[in-house]
Protein backbone atom coordinates (compact mmCIF):
# COMPACT_ATOMS: atom_id res chain seq x y z
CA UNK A 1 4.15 48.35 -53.31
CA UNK A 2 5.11 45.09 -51.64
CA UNK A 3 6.93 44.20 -49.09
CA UNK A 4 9.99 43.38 -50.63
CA UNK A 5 9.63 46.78 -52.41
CA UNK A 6 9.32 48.37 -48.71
CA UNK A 7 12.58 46.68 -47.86
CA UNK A 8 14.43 47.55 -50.56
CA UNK A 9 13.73 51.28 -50.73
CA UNK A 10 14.25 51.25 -47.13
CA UNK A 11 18.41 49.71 -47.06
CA UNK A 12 19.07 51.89 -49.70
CA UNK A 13 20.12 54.43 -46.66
CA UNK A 14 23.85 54.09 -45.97
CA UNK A 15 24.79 53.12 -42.65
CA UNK A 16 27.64 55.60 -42.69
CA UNK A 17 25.19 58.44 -43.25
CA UNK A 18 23.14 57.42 -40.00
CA UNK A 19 26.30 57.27 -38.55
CA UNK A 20 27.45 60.81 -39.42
CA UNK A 21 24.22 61.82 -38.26
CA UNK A 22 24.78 60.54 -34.58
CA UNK A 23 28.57 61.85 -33.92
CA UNK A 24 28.30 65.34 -35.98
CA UNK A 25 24.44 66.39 -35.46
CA UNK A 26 24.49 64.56 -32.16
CA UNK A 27 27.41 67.27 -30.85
CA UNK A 28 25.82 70.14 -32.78
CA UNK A 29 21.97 69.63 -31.18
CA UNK A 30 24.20 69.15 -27.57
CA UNK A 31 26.29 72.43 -28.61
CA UNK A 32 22.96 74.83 -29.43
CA UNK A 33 20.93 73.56 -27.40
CA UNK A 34 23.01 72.93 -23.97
CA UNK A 35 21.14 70.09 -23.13
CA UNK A 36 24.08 67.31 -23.60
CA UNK A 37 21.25 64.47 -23.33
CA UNK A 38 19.35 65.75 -26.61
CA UNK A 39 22.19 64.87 -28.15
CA UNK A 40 22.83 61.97 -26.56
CA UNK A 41 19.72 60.94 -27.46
CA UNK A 42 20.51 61.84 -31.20
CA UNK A 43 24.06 60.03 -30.98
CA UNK A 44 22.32 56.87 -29.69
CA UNK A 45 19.19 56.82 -32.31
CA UNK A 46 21.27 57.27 -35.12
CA UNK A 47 23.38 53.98 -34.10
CA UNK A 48 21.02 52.02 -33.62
CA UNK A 49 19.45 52.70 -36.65
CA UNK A 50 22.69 52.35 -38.68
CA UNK A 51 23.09 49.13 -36.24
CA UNK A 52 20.10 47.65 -37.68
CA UNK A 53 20.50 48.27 -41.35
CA UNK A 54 24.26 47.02 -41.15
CA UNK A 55 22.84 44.10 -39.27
CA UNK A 56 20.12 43.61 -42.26
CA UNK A 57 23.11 43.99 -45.03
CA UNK A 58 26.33 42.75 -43.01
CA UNK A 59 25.35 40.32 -40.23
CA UNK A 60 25.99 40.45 -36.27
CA UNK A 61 29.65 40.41 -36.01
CA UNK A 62 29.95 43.32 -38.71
CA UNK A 63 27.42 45.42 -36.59
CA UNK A 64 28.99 44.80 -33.37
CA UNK A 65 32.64 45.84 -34.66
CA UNK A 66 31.33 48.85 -36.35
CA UNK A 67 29.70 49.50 -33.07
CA UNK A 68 32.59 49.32 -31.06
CA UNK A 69 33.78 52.02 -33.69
CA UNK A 70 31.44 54.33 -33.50
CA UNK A 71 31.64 54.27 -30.04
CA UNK A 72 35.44 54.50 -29.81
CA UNK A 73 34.91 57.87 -32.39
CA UNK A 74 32.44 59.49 -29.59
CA UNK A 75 35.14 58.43 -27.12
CA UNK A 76 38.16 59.35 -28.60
CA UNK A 77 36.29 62.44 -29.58
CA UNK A 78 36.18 63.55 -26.20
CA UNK A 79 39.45 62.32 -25.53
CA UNK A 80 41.06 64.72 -28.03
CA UNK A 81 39.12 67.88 -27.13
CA UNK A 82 39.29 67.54 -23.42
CA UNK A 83 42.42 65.59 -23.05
CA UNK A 84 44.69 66.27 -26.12
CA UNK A 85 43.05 70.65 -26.08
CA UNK A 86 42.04 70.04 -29.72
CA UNK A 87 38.93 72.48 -30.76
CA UNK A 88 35.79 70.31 -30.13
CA UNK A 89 34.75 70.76 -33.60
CA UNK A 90 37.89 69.68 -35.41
CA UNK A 91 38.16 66.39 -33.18
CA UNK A 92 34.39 65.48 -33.84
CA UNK A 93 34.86 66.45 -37.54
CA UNK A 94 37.68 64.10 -37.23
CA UNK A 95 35.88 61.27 -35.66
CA UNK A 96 33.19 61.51 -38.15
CA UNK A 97 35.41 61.52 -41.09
CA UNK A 98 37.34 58.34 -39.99
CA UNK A 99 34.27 56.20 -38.53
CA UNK A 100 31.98 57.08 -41.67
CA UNK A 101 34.56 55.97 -44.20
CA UNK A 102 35.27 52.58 -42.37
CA UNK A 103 31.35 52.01 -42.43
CA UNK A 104 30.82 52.80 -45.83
CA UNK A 105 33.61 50.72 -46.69
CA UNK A 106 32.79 47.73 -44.95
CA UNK A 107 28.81 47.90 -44.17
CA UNK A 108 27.39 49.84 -47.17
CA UNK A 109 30.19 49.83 -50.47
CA UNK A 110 28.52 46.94 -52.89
């Protein structure tokens, strides 16, 4: 395999699935396990790995908007469970729903 084989098999992972990754597993790990860093950890590996493959696809400015989203869904998240009393996993769900589809639409749709 060459390189450019390497780098093609290797964008063919969606953003949006890294980033469903980091909200929904990220609050499930920090649910079972009760250590809220673990999935903290989780929440903040997953972006930057959809980060860098929207970056490789999308440019900068793309990545740094859909950061600001993703962030603003773990944010808004909390907002609406602790704030609004929404069950915790209906406003992640949520969350996830809405920030995937705007990064598949703009980072990873051909």
């Amino acid at each position: 395999m060459t390189s450019s084989t390497l780098t093609r098999a290797r964008t063919r992972i969606p953003s949006a699935l890294l980033v469903a990754v980091g909200l929904a597993a990220g609050f499930g790990v920090a649910q079972a396990t009760g250590v809220r860093a673990l999935g903290g950890a989780l929440f903040f590996g997953a972006g930057l790995g959809a980060a860098w493959l929207c970056a490789e696809r999308r440019g900068w400015a793309v990545t740094l908007g859909l950061g600001a989203l993703y962030i603003g869904a773990f944010v808004l998240a909390h907002v609406l469970a602790l704030g609004v009393g929404m069950a915790s996993w209906l406003a992640v769900a949520l969350v996830t729903l809405v920030a995937t589809g705007v990064t598949y639409a703009v980072a990873d749709r051909a």
